[in-house]
C-alpha atoms as a PDB file:
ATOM      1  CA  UNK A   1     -30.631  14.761  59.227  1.00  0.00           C
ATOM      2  CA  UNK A   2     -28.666  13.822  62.307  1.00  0.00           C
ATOM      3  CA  UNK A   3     -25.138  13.548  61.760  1.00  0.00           C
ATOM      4  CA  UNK A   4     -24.474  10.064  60.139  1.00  0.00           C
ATOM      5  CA  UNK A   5     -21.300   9.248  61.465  1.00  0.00           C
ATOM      6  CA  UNK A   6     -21.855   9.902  64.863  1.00  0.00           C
ATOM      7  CA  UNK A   7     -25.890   8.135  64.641  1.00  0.00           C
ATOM      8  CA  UNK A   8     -23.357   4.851  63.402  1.00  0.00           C
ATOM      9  CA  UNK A   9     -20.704   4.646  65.855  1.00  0.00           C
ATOM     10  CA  UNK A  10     -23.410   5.256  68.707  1.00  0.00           C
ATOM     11  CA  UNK A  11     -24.790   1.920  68.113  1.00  0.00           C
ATOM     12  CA  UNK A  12     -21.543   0.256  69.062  1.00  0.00           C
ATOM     13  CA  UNK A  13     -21.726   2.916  72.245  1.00  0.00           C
ATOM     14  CA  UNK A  14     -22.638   5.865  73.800  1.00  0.00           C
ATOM     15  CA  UNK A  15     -20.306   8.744  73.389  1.00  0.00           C
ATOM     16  CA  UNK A  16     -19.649  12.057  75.407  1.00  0.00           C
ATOM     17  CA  UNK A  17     -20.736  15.327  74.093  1.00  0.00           C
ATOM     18  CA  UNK A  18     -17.071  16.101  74.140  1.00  0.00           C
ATOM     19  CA  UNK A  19     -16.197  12.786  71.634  1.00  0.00           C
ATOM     20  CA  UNK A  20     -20.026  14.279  69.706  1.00  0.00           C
ATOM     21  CA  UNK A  21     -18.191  17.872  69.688  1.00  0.00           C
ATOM     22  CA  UNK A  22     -14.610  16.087  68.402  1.00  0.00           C
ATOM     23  CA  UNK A  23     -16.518  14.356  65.642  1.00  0.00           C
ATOM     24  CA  UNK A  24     -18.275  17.271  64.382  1.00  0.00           C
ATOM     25  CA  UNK A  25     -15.538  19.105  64.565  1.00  0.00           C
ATOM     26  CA  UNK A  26     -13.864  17.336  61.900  1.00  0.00           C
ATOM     27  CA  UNK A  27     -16.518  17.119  59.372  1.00  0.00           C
ATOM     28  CA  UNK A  28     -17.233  20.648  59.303  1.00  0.00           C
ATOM     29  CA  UNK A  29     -15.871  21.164  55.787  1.00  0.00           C
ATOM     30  CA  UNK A  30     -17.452  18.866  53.536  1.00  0.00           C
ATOM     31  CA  UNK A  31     -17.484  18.868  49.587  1.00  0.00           C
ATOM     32  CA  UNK A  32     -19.695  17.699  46.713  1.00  0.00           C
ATOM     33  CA  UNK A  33     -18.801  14.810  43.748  1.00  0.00           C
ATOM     34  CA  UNK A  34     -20.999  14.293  41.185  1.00  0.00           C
ATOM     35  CA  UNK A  35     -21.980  10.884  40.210  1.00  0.00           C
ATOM     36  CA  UNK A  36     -19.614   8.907  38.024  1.00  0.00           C
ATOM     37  CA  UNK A  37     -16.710  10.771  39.511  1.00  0.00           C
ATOM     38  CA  UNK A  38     -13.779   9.712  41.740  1.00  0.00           C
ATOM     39  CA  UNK A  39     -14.343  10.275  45.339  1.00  0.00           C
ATOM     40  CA  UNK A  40     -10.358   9.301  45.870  1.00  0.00           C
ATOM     41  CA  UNK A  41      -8.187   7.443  44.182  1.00  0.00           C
ATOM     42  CA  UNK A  42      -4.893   4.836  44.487  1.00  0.00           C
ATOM     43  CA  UNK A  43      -2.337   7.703  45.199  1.00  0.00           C
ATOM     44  CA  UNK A  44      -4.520   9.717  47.939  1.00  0.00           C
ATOM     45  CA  UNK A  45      -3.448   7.865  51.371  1.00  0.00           C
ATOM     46  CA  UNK A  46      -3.055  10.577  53.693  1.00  0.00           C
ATOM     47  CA  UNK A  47      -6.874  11.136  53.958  1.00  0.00           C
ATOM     48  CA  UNK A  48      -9.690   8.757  54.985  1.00  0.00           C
ATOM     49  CA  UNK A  49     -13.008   9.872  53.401  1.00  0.00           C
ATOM     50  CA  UNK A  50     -16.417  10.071  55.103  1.00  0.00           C
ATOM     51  CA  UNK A  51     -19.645   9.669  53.040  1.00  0.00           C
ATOM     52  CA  UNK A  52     -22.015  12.294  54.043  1.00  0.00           C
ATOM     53  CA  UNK A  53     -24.874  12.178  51.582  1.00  0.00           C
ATOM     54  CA  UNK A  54     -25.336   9.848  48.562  1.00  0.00           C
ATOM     55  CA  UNK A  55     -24.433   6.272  47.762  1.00  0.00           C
ATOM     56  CA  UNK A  56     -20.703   5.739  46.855  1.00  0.00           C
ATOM     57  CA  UNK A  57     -18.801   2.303  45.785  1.00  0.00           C
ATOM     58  CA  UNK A  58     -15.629   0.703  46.530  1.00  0.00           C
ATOM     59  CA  UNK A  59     -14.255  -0.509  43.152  1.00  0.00           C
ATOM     60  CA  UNK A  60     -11.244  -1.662  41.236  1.00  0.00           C
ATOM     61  CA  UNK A  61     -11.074  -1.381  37.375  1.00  0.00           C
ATOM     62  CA  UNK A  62     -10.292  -5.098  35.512  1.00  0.00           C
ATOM     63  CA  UNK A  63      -7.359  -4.945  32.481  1.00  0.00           C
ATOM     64  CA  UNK A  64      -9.909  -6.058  30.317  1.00  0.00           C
ATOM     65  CA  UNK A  65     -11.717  -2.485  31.651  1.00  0.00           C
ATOM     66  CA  UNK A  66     -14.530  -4.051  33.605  1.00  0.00           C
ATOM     67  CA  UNK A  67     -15.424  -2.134  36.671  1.00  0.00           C
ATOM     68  CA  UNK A  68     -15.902  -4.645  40.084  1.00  0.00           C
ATOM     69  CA  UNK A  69     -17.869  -3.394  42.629  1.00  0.00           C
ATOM     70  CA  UNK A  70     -16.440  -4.868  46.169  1.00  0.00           C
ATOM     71  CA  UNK A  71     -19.194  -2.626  48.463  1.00  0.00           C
ATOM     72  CA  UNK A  72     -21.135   0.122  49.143  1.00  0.00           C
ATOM     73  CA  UNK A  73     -20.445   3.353  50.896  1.00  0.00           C
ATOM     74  CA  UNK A  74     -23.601   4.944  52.608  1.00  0.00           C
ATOM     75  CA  UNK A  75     -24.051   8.265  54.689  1.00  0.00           C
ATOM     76  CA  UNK A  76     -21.960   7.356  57.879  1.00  0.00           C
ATOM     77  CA  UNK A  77     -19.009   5.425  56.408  1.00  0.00           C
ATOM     78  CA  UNK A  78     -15.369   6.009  56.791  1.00  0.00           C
ATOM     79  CA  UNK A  79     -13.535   4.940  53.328  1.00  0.00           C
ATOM     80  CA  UNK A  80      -9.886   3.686  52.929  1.00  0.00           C
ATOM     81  CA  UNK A  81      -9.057   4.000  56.806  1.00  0.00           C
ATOM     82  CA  UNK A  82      -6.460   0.965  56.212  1.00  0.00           C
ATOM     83  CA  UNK A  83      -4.777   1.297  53.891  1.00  0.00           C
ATOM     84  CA  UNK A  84      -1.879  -1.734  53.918  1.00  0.00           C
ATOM     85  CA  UNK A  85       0.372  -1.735  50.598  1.00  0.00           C
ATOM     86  CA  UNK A  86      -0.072  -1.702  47.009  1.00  0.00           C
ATOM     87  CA  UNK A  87      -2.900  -4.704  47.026  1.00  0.00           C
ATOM     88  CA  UNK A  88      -5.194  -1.735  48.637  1.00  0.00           C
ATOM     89  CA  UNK A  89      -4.378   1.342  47.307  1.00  0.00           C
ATOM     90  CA  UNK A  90      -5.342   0.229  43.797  1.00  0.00           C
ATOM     91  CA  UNK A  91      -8.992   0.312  44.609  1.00  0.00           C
ATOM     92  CA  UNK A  92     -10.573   3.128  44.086  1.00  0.00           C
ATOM     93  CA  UNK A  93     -13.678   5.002  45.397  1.00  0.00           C
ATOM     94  CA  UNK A  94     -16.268   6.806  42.977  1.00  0.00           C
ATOM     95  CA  UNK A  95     -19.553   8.536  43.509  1.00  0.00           C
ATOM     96  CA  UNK A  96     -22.486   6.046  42.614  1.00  0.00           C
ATOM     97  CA  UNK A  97     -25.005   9.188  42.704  1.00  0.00           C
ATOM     98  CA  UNK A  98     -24.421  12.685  44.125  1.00  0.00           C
ATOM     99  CA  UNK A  99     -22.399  12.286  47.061  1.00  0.00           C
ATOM    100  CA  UNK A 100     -21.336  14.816  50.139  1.00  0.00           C
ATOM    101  CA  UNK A 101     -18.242  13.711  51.229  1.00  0.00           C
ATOM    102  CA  UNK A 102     -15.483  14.768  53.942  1.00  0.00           C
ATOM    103  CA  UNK A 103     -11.548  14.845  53.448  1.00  0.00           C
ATOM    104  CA  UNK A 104     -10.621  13.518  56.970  1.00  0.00           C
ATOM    105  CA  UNK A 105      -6.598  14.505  57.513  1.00  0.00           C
ATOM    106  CA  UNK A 106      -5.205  10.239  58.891  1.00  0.00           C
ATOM    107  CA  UNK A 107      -3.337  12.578  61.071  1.00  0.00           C
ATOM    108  CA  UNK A 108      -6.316  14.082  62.690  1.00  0.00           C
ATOM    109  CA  UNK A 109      -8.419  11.227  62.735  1.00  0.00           C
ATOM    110  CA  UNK A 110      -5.393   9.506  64.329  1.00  0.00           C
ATOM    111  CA  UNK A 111      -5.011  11.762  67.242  1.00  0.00           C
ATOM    112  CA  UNK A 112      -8.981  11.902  67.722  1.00  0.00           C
ATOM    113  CA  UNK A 113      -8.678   7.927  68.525  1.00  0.00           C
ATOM    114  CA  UNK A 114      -5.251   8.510  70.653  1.00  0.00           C
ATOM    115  CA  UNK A 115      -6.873  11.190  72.822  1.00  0.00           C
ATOM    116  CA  UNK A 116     -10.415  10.051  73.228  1.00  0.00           C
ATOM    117  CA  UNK A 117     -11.398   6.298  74.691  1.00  0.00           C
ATOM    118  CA  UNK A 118     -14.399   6.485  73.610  1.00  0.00           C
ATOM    119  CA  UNK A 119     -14.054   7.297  69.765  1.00  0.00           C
ATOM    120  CA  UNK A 120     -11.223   4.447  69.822  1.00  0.00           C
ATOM    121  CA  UNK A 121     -13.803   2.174  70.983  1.00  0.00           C
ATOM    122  CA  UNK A 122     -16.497   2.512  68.458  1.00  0.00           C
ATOM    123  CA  UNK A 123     -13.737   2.829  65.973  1.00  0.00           C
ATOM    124  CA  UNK A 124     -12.428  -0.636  66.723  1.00  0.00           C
ATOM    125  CA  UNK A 125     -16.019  -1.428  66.192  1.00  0.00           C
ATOM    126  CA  UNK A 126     -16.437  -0.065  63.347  1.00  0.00           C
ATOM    127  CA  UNK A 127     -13.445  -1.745  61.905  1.00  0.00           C
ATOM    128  CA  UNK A 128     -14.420  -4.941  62.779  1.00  0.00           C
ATOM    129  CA  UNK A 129     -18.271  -4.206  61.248  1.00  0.00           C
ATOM    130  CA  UNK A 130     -16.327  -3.452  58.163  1.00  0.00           C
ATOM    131  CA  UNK A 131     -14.584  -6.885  58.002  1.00  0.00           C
ATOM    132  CA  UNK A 132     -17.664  -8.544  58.500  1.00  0.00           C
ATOM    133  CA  UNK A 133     -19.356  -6.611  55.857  1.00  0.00           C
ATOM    134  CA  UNK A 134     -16.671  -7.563  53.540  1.00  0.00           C
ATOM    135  CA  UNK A 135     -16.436 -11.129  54.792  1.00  0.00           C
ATOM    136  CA  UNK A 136     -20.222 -11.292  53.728  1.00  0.00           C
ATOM    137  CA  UNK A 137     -20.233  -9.603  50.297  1.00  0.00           C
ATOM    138  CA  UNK A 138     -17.620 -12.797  49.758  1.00  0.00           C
ATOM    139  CA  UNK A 139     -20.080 -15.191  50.836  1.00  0.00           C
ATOM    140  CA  UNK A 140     -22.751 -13.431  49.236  1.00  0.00           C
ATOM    141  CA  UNK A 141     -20.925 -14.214  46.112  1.00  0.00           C
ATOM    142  CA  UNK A 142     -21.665 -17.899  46.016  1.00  0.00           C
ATOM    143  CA  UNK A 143     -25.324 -16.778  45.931  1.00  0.00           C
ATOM    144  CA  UNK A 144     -27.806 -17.166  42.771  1.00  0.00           C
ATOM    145  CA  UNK A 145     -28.124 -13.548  41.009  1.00  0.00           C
ATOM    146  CA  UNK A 146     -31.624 -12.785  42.668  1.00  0.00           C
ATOM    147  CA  UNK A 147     -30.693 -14.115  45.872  1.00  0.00           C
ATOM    148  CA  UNK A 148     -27.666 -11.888  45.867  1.00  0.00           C
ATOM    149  CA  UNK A 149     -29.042  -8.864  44.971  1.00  0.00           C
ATOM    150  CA  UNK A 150     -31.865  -9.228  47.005  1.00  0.00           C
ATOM    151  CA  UNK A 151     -29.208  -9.299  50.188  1.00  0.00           C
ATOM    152  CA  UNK A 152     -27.560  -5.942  48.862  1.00  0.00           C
ATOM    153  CA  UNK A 153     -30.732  -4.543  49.169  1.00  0.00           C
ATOM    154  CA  UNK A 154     -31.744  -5.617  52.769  1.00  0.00           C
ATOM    155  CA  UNK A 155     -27.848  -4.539  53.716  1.00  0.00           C
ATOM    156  CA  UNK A 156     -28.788  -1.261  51.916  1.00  0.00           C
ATOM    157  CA  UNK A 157     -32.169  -1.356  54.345  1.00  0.00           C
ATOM    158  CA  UNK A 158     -30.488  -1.675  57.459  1.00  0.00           C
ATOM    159  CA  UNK A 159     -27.534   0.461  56.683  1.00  0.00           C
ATOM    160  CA  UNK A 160     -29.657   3.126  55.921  1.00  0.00           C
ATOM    161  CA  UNK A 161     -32.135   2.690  58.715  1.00  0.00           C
ATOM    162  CA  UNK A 162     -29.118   3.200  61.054  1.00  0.00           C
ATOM    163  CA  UNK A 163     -28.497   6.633  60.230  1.00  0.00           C
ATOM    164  CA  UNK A 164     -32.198   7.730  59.789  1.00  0.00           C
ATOM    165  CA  UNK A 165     -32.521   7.275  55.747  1.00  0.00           C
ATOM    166  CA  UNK A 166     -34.993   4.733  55.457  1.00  0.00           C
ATOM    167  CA  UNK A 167     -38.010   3.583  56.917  1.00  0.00           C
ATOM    168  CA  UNK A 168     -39.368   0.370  57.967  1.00  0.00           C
ATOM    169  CA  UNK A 169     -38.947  -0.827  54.242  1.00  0.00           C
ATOM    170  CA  UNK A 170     -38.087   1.777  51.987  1.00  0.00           C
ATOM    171  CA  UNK A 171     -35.667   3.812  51.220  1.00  0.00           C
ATOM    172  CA  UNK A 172     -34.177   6.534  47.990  1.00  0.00           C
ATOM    173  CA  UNK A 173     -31.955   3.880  45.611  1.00  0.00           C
ATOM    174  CA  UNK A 174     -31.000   6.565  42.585  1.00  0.00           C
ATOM    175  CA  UNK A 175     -28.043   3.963  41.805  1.00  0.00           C
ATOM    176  CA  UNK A 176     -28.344   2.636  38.043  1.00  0.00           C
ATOM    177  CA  UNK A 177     -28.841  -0.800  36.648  1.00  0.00           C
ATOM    178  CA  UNK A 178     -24.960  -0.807  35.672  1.00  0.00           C
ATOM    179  CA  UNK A 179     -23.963   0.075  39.036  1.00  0.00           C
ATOM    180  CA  UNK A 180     -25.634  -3.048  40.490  1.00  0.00           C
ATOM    181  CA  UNK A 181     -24.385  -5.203  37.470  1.00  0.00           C
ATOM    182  CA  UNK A 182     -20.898  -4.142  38.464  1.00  0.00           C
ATOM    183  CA  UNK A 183     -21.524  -4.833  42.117  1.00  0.00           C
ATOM    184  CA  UNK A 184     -22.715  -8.125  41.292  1.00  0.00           C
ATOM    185  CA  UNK A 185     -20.157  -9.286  38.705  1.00  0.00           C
ATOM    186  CA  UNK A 186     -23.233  -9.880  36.293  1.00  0.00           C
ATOM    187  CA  UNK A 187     -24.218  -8.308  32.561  1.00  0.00           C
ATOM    188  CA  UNK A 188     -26.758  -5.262  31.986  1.00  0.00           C
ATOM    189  CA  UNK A 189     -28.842  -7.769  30.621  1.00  0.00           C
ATOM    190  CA  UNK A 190     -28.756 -10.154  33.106  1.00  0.00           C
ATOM    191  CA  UNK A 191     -29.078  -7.723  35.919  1.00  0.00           C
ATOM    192  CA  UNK A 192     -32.617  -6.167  33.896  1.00  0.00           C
ATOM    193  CA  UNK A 193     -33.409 -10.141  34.141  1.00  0.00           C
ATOM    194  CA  UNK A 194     -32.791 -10.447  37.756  1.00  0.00           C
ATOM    195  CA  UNK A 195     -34.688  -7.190  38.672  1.00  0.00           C
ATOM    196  CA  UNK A 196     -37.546  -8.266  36.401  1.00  0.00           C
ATOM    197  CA  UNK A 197     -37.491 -11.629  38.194  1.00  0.00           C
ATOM    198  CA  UNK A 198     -37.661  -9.566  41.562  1.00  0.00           C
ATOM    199  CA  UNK A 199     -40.366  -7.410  40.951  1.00  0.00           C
ATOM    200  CA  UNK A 200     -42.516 -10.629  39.244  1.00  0.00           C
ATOM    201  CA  UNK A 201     -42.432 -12.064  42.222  1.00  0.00           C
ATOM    202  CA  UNK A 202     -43.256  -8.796  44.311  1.00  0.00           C
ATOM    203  CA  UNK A 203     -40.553  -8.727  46.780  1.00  0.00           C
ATOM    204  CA  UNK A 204     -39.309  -5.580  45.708  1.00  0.00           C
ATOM    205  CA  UNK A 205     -40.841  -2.301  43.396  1.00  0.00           C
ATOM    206  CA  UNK A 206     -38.099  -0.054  42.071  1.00  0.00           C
ATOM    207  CA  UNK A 207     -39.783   3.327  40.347  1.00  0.00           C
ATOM    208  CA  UNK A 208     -38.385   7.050  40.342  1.00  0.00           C
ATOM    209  CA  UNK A 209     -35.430   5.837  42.516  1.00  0.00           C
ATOM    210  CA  UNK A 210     -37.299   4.335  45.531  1.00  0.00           C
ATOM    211  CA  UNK A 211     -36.946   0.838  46.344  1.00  0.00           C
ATOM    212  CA  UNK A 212     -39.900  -0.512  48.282  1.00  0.00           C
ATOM    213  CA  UNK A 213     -39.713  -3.738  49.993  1.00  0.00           C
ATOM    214  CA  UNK A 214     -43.345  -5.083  50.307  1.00  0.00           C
ATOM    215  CA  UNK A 215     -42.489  -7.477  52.907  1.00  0.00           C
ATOM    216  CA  UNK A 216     -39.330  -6.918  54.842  1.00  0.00           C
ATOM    217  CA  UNK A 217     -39.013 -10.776  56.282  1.00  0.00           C
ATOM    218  CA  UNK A 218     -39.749 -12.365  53.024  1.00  0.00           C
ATOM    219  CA  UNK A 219     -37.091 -10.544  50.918  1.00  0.00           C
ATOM    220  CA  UNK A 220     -34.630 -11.775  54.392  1.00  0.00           C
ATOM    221  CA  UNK A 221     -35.367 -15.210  54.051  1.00  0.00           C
ATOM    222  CA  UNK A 222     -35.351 -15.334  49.858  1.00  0.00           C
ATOM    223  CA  UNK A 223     -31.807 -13.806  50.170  1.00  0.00           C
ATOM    224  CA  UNK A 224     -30.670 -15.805  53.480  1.00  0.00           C
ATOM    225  CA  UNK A 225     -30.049 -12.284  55.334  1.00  0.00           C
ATOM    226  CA  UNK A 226     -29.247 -12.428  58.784  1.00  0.00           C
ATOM    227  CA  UNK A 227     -28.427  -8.981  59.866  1.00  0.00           C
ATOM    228  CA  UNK A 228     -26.547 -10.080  63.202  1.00  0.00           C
ATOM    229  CA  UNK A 229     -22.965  -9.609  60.873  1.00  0.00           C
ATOM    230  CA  UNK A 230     -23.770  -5.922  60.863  1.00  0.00           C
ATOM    231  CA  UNK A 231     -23.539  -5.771  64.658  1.00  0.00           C
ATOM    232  CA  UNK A 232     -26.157  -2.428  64.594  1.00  0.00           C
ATOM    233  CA  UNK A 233     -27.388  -2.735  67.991  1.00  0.00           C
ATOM    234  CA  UNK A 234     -30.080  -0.021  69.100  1.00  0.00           C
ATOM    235  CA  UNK A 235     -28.210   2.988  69.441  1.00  0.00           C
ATOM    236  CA  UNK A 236     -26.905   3.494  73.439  1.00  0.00           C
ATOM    237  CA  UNK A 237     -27.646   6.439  75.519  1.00  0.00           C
ATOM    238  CA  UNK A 238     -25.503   9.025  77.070  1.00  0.00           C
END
């Protein structure tokens, strides 16, 4: 697999082999976390974590003990690279399945953007994808259950598309029912509902962790997905 990060930020624009080199060079030393584990918690804010492999979820724990879901973290994304007072160091982030992941020093990552133009570019970019991202999930919110999980899944499509992980409308989903309950602010049971409801009416098949999307534009316009928030243009040239 191409590296993810780099496949991401080149579809905001192209960058030099030197910026490619700078990249690499910091995600050399990568580590594994087994699902249902902490990838980094409240008190860790000198690094900014990069999803390598595996599906990962940004989450805060409820004092009644619920678990919320606020997003996804897919092969290519940067985790807690703002991090602005107590409001956002409570939420955590925790391995959804068997994650790769990369301890990026702020420091390093901070000088990277201060000495190359180009990585401070597609990092503003990025930033600004991952406000819209959030600004959607929001919106996404007001949604009927099946409309709103069918928009997590075309997100999931296109974000993994991006960085080579999916095809034209499948891609692996080893993620559990629980997991999506949690992302969705819903019950087990109504989640198996809402998935039952999906797969009746064939816009999606979910079997040995593989969602398949029988027909791409149909699951779009069921779950009002406009991918244009995501601002993944094809990826640029050097």
């Amino acid at each position: 697999m191409n590296h993810p990060l780099i496949c991401k930020l080149e579809h905001s624009a192209a960058l030099s082999q030197v910026e490619r080199s700078a990249l690499e060079a910091l995600t050399l030393s990568r580590r594994p976390v087994s699902a249902r584990h902490d990838i980094a918690v409240h008190d860790n804010t000198d690094r900014v974590y990069l999803v390598m492999s595996g599906i990962a979820g940004r989450y805060k724990t409820l004092r009644q003990g619920n678990r919320r879901i606020v997003s996804f973290a897919v092969p290519g994304d940067l985790c807690r690279m703002h991090i602005c007072g107590p409001s956002t160091r409570d939420m955590r982030l925790g391995a959804l399945t068997h994650c790769t992941v990369v301890d990026i020093p702020r420091t390093r990552l901070t000088e990277l953007i201060e000495t190359h133009p180009g990585i401070a570019h597609v990092m503003r970019w990025l930033a600004m994808m991952e406000l819209n991202r959030a600004r959607e999930w929001l919106v996404n919110d007001s949604r009927p259950a099946d409309r709103r999980l069918a928009h997590h899944f075309c997100e999931l499509l296109v974000c993994l598309q991006v960085v080579g992980l999916a095809n034209e409308n499948s891609f692996e989903l080893a993620i559990s029912q629980a997991d999506l309950a949690d992302a969705m602010g819903i019950s087990q049971v109504h989640i198996n509902r809402v998935l039952q409801g999906l797969r009746a009416g064939d816009l999606i098949v979910w079997s040995k962790s593989a969602l398949t999307i029988p027909d791409v534009e149909r699951l779009q316009a069921f779950a009002e997905f406009d991918p244009g928030y995501l601002d993944l243009r094809p990826a640029k040239a050097a």
